[in-house]
C-alpha atoms as a PDB file:
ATOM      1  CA  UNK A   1      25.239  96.316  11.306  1.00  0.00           C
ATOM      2  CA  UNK A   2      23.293  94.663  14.435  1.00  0.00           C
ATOM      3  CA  UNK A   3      25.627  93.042  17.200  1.00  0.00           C
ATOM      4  CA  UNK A   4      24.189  90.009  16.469  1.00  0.00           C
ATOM      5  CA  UNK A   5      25.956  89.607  12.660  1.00  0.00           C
ATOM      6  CA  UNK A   6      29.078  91.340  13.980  1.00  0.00           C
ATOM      7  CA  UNK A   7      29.310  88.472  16.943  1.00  0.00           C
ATOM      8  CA  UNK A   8      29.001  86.057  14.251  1.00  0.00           C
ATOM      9  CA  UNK A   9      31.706  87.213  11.943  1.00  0.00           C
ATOM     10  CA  UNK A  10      33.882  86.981  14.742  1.00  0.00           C
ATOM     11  CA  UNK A  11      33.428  83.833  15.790  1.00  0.00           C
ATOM     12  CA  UNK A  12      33.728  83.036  11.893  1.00  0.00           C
ATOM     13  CA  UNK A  13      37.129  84.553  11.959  1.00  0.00           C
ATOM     14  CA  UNK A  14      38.406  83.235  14.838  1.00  0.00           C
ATOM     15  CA  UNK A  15      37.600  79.399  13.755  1.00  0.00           C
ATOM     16  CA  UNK A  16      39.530  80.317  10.309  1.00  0.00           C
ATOM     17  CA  UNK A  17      42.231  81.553  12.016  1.00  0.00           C
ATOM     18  CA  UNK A  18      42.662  78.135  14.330  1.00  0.00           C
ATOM     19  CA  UNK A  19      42.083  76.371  11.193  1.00  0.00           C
ATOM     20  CA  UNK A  20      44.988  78.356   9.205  1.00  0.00           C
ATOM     21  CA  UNK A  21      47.267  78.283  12.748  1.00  0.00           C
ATOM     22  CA  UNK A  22      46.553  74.169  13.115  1.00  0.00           C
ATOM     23  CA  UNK A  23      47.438  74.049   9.104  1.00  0.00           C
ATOM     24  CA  UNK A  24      50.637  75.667   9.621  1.00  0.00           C
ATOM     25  CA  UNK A  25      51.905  73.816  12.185  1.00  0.00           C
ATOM     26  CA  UNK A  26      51.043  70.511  10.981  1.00  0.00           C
ATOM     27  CA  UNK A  27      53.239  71.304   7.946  1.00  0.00           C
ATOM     28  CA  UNK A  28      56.189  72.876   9.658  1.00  0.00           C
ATOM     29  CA  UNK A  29      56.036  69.198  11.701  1.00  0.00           C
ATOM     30  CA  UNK A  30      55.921  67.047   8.640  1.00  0.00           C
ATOM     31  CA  UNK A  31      58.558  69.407   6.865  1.00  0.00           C
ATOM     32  CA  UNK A  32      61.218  68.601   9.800  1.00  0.00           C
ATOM     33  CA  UNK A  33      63.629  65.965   8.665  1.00  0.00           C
ATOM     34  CA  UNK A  34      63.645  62.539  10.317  1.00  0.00           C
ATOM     35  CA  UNK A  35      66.597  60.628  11.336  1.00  0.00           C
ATOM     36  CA  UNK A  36      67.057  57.910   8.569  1.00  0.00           C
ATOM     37  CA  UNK A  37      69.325  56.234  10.645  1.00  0.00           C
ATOM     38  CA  UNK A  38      66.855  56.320  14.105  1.00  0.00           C
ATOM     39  CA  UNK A  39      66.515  52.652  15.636  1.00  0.00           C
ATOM     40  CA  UNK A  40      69.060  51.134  13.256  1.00  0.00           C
ATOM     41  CA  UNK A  41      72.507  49.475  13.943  1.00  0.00           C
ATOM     42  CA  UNK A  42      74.194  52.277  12.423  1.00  0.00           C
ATOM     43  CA  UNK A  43      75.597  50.571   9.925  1.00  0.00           C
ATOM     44  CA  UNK A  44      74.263  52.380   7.145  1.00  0.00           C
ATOM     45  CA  UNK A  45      76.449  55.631   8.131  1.00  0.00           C
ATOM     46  CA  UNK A  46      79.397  53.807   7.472  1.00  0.00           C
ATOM     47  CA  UNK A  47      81.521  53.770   4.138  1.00  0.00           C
ATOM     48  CA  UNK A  48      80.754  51.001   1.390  1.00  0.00           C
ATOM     49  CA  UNK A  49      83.632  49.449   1.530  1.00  0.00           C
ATOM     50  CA  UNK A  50      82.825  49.488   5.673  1.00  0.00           C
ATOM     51  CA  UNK A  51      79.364  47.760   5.437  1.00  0.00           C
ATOM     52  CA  UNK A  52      80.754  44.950   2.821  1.00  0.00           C
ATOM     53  CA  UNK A  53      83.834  44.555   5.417  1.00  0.00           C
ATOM     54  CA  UNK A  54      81.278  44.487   8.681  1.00  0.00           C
ATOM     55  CA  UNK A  55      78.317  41.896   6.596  1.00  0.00           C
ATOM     56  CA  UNK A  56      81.456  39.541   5.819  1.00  0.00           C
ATOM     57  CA  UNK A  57      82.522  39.606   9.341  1.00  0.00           C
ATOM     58  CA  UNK A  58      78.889  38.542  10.556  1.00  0.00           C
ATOM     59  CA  UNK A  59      78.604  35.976   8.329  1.00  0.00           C
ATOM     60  CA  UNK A  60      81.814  34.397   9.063  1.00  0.00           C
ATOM     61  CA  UNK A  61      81.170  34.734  13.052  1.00  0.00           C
ATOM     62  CA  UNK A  62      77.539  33.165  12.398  1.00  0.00           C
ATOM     63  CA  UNK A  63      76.970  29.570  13.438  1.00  0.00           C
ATOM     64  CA  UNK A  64      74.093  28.726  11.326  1.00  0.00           C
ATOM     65  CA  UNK A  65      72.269  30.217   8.340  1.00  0.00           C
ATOM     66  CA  UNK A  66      69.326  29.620   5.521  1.00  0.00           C
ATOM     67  CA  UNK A  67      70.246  30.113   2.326  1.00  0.00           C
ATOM     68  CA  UNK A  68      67.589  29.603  -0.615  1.00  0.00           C
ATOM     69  CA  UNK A  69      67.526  31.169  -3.936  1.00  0.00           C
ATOM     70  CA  UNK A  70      69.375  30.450  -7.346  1.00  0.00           C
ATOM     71  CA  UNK A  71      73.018  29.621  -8.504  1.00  0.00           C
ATOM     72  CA  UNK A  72      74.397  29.404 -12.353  1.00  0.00           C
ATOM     73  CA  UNK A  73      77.323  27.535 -11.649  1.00  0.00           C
ATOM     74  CA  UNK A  74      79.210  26.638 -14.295  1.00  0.00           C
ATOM     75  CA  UNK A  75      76.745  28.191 -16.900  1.00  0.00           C
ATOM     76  CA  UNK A  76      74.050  25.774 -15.646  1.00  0.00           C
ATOM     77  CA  UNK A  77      71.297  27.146 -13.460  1.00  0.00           C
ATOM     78  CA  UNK A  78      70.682  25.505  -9.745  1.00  0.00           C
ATOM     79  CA  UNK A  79      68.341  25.868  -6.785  1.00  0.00           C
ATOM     80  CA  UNK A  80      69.220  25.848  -3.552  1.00  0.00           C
ATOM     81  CA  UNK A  81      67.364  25.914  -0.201  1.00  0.00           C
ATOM     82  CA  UNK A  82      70.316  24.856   2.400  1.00  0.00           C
ATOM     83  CA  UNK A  83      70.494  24.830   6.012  1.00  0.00           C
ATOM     84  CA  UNK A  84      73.622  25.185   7.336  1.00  0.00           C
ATOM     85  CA  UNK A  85      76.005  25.250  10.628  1.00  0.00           C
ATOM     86  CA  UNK A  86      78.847  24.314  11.920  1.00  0.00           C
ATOM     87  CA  UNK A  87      78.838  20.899  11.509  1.00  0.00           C
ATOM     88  CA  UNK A  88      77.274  20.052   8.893  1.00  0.00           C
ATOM     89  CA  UNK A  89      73.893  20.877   6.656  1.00  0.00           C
ATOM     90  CA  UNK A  90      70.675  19.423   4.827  1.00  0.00           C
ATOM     91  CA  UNK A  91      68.394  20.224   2.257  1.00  0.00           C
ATOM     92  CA  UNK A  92      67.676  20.642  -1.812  1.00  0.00           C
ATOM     93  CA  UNK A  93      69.695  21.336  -5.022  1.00  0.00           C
ATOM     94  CA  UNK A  94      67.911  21.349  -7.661  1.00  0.00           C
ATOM     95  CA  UNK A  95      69.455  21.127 -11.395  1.00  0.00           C
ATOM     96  CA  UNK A  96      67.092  20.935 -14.510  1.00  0.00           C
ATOM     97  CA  UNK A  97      67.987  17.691 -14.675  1.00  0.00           C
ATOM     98  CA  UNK A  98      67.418  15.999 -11.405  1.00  0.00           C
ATOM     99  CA  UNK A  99      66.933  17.109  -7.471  1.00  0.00           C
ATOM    100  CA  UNK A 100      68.843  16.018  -4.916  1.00  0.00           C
ATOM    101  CA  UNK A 101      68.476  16.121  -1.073  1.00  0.00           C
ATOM    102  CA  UNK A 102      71.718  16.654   0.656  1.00  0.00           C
ATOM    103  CA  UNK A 103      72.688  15.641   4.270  1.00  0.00           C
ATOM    104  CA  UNK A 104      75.935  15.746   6.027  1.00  0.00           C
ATOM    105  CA  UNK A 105      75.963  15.328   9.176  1.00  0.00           C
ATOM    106  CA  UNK A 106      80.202  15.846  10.796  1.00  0.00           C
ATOM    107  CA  UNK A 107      82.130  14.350   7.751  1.00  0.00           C
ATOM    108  CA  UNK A 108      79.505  11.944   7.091  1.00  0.00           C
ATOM    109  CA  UNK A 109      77.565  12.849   3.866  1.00  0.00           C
ATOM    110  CA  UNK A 110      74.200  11.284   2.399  1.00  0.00           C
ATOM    111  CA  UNK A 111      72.612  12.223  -0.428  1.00  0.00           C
ATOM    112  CA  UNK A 112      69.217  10.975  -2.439  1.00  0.00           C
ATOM    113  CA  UNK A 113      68.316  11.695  -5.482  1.00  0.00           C
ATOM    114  CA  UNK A 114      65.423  10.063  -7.680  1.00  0.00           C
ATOM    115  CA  UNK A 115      65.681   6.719  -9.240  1.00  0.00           C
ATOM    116  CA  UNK A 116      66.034   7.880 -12.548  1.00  0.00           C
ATOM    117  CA  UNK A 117      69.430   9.693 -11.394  1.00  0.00           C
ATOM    118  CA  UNK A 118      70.837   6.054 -10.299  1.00  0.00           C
ATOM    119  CA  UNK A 119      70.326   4.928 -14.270  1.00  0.00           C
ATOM    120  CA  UNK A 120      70.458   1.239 -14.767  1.00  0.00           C
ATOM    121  CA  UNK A 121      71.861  -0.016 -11.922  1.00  0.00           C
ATOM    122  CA  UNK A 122      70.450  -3.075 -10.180  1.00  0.00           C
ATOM    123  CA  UNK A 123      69.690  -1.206  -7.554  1.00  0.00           C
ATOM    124  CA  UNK A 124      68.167   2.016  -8.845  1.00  0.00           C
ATOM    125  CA  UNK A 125      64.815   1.062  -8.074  1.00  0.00           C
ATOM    126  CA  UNK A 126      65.234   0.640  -5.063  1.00  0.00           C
ATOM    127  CA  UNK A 127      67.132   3.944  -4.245  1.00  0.00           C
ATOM    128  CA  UNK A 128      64.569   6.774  -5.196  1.00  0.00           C
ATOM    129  CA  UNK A 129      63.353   7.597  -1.337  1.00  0.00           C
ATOM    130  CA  UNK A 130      66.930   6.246   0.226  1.00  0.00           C
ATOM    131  CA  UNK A 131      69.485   8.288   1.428  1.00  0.00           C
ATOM    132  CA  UNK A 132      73.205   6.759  -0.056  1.00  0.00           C
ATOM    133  CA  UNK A 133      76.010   7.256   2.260  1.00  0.00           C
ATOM    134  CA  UNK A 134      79.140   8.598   0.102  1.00  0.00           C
ATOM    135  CA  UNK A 135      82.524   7.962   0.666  1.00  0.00           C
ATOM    136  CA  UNK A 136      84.933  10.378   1.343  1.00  0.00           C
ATOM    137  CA  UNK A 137      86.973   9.191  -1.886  1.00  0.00           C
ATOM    138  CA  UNK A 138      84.421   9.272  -4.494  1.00  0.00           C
ATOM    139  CA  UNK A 139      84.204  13.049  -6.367  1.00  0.00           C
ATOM    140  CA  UNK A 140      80.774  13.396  -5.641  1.00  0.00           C
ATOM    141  CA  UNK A 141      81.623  14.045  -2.159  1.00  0.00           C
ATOM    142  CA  UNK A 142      83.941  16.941  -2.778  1.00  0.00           C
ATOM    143  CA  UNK A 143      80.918  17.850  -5.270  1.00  0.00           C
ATOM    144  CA  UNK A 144      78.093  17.757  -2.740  1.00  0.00           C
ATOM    145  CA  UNK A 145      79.941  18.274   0.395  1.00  0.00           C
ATOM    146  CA  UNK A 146      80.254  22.536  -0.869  1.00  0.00           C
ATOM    147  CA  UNK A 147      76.799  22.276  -0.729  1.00  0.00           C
ATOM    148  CA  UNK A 148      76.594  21.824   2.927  1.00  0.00           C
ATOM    149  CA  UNK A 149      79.619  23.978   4.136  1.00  0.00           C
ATOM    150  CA  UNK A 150      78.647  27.119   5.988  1.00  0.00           C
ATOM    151  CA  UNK A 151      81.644  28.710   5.145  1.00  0.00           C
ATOM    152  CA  UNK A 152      82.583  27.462   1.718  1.00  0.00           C
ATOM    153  CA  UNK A 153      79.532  28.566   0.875  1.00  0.00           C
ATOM    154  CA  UNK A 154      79.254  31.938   2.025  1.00  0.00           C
ATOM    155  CA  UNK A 155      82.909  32.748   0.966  1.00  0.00           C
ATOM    156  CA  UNK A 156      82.042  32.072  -2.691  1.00  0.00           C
ATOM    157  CA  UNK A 157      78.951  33.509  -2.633  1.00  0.00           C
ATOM    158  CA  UNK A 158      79.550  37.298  -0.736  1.00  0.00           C
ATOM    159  CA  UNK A 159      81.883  38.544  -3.024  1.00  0.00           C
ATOM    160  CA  UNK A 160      81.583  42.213  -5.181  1.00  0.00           C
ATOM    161  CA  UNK A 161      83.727  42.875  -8.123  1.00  0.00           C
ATOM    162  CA  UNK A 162      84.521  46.423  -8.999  1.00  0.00           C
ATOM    163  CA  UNK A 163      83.670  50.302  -7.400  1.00  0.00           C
ATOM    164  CA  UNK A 164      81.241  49.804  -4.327  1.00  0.00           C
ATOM    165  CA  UNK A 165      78.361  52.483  -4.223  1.00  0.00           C
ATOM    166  CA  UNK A 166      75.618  52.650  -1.552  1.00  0.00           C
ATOM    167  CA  UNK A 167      72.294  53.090  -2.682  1.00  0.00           C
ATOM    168  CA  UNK A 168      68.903  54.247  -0.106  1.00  0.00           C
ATOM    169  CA  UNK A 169      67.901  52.456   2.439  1.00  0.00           C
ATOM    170  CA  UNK A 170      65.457  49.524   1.435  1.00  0.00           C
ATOM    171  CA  UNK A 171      63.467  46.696   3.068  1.00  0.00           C
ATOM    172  CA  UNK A 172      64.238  42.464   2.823  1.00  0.00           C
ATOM    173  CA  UNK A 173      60.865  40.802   3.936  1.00  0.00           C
ATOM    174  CA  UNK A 174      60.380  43.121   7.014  1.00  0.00           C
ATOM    175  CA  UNK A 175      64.174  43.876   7.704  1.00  0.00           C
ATOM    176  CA  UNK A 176      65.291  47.157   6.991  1.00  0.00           C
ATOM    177  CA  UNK A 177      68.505  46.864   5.052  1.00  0.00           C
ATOM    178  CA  UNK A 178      71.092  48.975   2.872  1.00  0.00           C
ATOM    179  CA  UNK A 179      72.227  47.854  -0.580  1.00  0.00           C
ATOM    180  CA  UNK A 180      75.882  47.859  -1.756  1.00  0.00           C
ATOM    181  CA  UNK A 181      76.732  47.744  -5.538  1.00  0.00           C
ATOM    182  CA  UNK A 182      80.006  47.022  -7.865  1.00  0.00           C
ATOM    183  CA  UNK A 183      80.133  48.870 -10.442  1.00  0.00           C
ATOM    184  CA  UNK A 184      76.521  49.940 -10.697  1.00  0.00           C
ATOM    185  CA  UNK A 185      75.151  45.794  -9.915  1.00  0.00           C
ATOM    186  CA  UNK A 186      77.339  44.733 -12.938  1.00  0.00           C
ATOM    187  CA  UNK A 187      79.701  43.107 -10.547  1.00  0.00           C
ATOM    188  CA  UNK A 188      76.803  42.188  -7.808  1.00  0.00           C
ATOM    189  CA  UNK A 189      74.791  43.637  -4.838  1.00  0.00           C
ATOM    190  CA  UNK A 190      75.103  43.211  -1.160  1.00  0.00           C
ATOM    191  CA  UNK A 191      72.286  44.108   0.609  1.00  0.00           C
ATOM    192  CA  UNK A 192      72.710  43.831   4.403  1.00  0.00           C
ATOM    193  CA  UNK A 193      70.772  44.455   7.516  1.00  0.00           C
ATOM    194  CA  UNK A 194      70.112  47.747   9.218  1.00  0.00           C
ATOM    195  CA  UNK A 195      68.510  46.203  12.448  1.00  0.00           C
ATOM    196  CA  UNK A 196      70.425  43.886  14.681  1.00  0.00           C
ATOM    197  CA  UNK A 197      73.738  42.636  13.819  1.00  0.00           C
ATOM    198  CA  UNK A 198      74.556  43.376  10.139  1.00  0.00           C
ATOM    199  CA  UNK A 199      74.239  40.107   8.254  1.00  0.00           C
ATOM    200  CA  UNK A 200      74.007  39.835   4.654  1.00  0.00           C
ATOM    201  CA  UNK A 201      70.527  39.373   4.052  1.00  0.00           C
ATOM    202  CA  UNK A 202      70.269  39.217   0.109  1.00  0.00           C
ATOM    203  CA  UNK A 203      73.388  38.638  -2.449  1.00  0.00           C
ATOM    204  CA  UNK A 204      72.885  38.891  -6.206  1.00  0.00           C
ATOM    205  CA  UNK A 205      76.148  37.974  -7.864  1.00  0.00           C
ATOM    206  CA  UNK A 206      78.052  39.747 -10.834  1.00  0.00           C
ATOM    207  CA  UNK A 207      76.927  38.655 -14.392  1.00  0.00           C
ATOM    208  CA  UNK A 208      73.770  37.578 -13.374  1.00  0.00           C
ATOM    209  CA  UNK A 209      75.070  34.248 -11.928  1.00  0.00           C
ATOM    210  CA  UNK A 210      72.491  34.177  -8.845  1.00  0.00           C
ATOM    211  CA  UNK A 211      70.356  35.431  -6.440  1.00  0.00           C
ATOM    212  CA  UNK A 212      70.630  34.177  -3.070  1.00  0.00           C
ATOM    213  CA  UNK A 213      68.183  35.524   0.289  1.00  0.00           C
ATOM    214  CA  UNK A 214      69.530  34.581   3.776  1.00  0.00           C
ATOM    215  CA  UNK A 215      67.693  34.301   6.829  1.00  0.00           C
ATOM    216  CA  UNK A 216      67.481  32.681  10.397  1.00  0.00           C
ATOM    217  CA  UNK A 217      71.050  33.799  11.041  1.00  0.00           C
ATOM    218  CA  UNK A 218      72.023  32.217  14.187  1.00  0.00           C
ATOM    219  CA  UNK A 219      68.471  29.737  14.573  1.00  0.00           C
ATOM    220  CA  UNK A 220      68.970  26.602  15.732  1.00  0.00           C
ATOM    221  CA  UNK A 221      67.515  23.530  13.994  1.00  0.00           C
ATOM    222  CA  UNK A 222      67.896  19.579  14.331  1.00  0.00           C
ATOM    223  CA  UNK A 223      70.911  17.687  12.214  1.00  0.00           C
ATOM    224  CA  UNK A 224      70.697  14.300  12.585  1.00  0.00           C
ATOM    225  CA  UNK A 225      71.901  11.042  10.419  1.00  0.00           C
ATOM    226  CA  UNK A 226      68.696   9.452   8.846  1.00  0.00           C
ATOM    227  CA  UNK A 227      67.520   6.295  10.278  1.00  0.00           C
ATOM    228  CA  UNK A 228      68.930   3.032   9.349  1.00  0.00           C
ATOM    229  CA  UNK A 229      66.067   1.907   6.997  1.00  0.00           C
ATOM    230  CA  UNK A 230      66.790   4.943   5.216  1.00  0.00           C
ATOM    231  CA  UNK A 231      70.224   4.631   4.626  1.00  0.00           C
ATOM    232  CA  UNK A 232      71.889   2.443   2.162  1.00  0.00           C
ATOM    233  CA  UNK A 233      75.679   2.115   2.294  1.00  0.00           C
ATOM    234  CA  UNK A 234      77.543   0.688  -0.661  1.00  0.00           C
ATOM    235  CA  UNK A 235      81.071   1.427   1.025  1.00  0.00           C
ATOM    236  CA  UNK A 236      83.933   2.626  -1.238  1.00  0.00           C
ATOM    237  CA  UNK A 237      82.039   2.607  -4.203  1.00  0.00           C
ATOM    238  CA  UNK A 238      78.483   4.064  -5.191  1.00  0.00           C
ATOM    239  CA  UNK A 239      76.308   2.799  -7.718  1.00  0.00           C
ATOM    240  CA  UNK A 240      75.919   3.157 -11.767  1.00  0.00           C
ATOM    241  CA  UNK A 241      74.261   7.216 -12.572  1.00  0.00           C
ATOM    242  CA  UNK A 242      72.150   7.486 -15.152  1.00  0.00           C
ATOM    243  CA  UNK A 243      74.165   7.430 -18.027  1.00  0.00           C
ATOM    244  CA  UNK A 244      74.991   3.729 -17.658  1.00  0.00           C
ATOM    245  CA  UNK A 245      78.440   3.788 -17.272  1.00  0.00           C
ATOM    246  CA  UNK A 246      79.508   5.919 -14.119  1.00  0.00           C
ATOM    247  CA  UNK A 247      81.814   4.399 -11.157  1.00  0.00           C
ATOM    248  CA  UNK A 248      83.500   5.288  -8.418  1.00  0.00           C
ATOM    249  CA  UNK A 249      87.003   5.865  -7.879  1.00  0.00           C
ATOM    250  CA  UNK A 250      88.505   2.914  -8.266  1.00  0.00           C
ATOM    251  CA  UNK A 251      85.713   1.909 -10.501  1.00  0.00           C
ATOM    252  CA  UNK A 252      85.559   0.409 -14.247  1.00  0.00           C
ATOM    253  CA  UNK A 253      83.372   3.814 -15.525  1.00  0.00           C
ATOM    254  CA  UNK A 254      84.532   6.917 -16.735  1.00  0.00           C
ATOM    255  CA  UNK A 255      81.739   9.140 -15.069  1.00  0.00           C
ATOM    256  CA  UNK A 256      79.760  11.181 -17.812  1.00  0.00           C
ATOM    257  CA  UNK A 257      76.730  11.924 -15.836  1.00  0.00           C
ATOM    258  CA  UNK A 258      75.447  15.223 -13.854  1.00  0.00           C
ATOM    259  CA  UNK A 259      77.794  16.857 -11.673  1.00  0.00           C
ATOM    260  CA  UNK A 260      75.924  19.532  -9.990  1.00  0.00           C
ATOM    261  CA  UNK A 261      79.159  21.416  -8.499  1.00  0.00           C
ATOM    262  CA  UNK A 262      82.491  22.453 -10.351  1.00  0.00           C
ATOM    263  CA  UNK A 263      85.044  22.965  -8.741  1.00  0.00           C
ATOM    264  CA  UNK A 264      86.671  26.563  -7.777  1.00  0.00           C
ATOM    265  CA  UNK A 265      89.211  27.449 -10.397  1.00  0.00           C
ATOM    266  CA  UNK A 266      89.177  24.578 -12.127  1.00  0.00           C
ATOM    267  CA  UNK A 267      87.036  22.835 -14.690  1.00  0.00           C
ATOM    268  CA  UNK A 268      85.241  20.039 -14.778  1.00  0.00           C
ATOM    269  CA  UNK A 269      85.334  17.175 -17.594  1.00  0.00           C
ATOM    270  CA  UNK A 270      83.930  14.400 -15.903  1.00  0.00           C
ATOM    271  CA  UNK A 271      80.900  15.435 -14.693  1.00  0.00           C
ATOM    272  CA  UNK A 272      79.337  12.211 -13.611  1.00  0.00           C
ATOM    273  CA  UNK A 273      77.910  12.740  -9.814  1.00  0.00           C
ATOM    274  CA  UNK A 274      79.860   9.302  -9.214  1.00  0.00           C
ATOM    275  CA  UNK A 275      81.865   9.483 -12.201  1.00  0.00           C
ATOM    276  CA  UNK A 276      85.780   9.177 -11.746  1.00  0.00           C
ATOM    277  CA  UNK A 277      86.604  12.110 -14.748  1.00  0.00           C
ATOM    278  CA  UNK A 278      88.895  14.633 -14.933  1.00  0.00           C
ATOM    279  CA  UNK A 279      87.807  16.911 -12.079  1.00  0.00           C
ATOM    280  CA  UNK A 280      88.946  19.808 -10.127  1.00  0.00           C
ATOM    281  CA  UNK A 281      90.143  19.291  -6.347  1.00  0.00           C
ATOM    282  CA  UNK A 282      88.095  21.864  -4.805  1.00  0.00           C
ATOM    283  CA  UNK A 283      85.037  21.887  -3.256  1.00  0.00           C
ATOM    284  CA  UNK A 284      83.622  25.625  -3.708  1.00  0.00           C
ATOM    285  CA  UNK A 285      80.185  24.405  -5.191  1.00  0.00           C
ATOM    286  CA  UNK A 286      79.757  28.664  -6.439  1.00  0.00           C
ATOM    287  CA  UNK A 287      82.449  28.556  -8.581  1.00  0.00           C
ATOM    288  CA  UNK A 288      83.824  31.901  -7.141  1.00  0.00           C
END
């Protein structure tokens, strides 16, 4: 054998051997376990029962919150896309009947809702881009007001019935987050944040009753009474829904219309979104 091809095999063995060296490190490296919990809030290490307790406690120290996504409320379906803070709240609920914009602003609450919701009143021509003020006495503002109550809202929504599991670590948008279940999702999931302060950042209730995302915990925006050409006040007493024959209280109507919020623990029989019916005292627009 001449130098020359015993050089060469060699240099052929010592490149295989760098190769088969590099090759075994690289997978001793990607066999070493990572830290699941690296450049979280820790929260995930905790108990079930802990990260329910801790994504409650956010949410009730929060000062504003969007919450968008669906409610069945009362075995009818709604959706929502709500901001909400302290004192007060706007945006849409949507039935399958009609949609209505909701605005409260303090105790003061507005709320429009298309022409065709106002029915045959004189006036409901003339109310399909208006915001009506409603008076603190009529149902539909115990009705609506839910709506718009930070923590009304978020009490009867982040609630899990039954035996709370945690399941692996998951993403919301681009949030990191960890899931809690009731009784396998049969009684809701809670999935909550793994980076920042633990807020709840996806609820999907027992049953099947709703899926709600939240978002922009603690973001300021702008709440401000609409202007005065956009308002109509009818003062104790709102105009004739849909059906014809809905009044205030105090009015001559029973109130058979579309009441978009039942009240919690109670049912509703007059449903009329300015109907004086038979209807519970609460305002708890989730029904839990």
């Amino acid at each position: 054998m001449s130098a020359h091809s015993s050089a060469v095999r060699l240099r052929r063995a010592a490149v295989i051997g760098a190769l088969c060296a590099g090759i075994a490190v690289t997978a001793t490296g990607c066999a070493e376990k990572t830290d699941p919990d690296k450049g979280t809030n820790g929260v995930g290490k905790q108990t079930p029962e802990k990260i329910e307790s801790q994504a409650k406690a956010a949410a009730a120290a929060a000062n504003s919150v969007h919450l968008s996504g669906n409610l069945v409320v009362g075995g009818k379906p709604f959706t929502l896309d709500l901001r909400l803070k302290a004192d007060g709240g706007s945006g849409e609920v949507k039935s399958q009947a009609d949609t209505f914009q909701v605005l409260r602003v303090g105790e003061q609450l507005y709320l429009k809702a298309s022409a065709a919701f106002w029915g045959k009143s004189d006036s409901a021509g003339k109310l399909g881009d208006k915001y009506v003020k409603v008076p603190e006495s009529d149902p539909t503002y115990k009705q609506f007001r839910g709506f718009t109550d930070i923590h009304v809202l978020l009490d009867g929504l982040l609630g899990l019935q039954g035996k709370l599991t945690k399941g692996g670590y998951t993403t919301v948008g681009h949030t990191r987050a960890v899931p809690v279940s009731a009784d396998a999702g049969k009684g809701g999931k809670l999935t909550v944040s793994l980076e920042g302060t633990p807020y709840p950042l996806l609820m999907e209730r027992a049953g099947g009753a709703g899926r709600v995302e939240l978002s922009e915990w603690g973001k300021t925006f702008p709440l401000e009474a609409p202007a005065q050409d956009q308002t109509v006040d009818y003062g104790s007493q709102l105009p004739t829904t849909k059906d014809g024959t809905g009044a205030t209280t105090g009015g001559k109507g029973k109130g058979t219309g579309a009441s978009p919020a039942p009240s919690k623990g109670t049912a509703t029989s007059g449903t009329g979104a300015s109907g004086a019916g038979t209807s519970g005292q609460g305002s708890n627009p989730t029904g839990g």
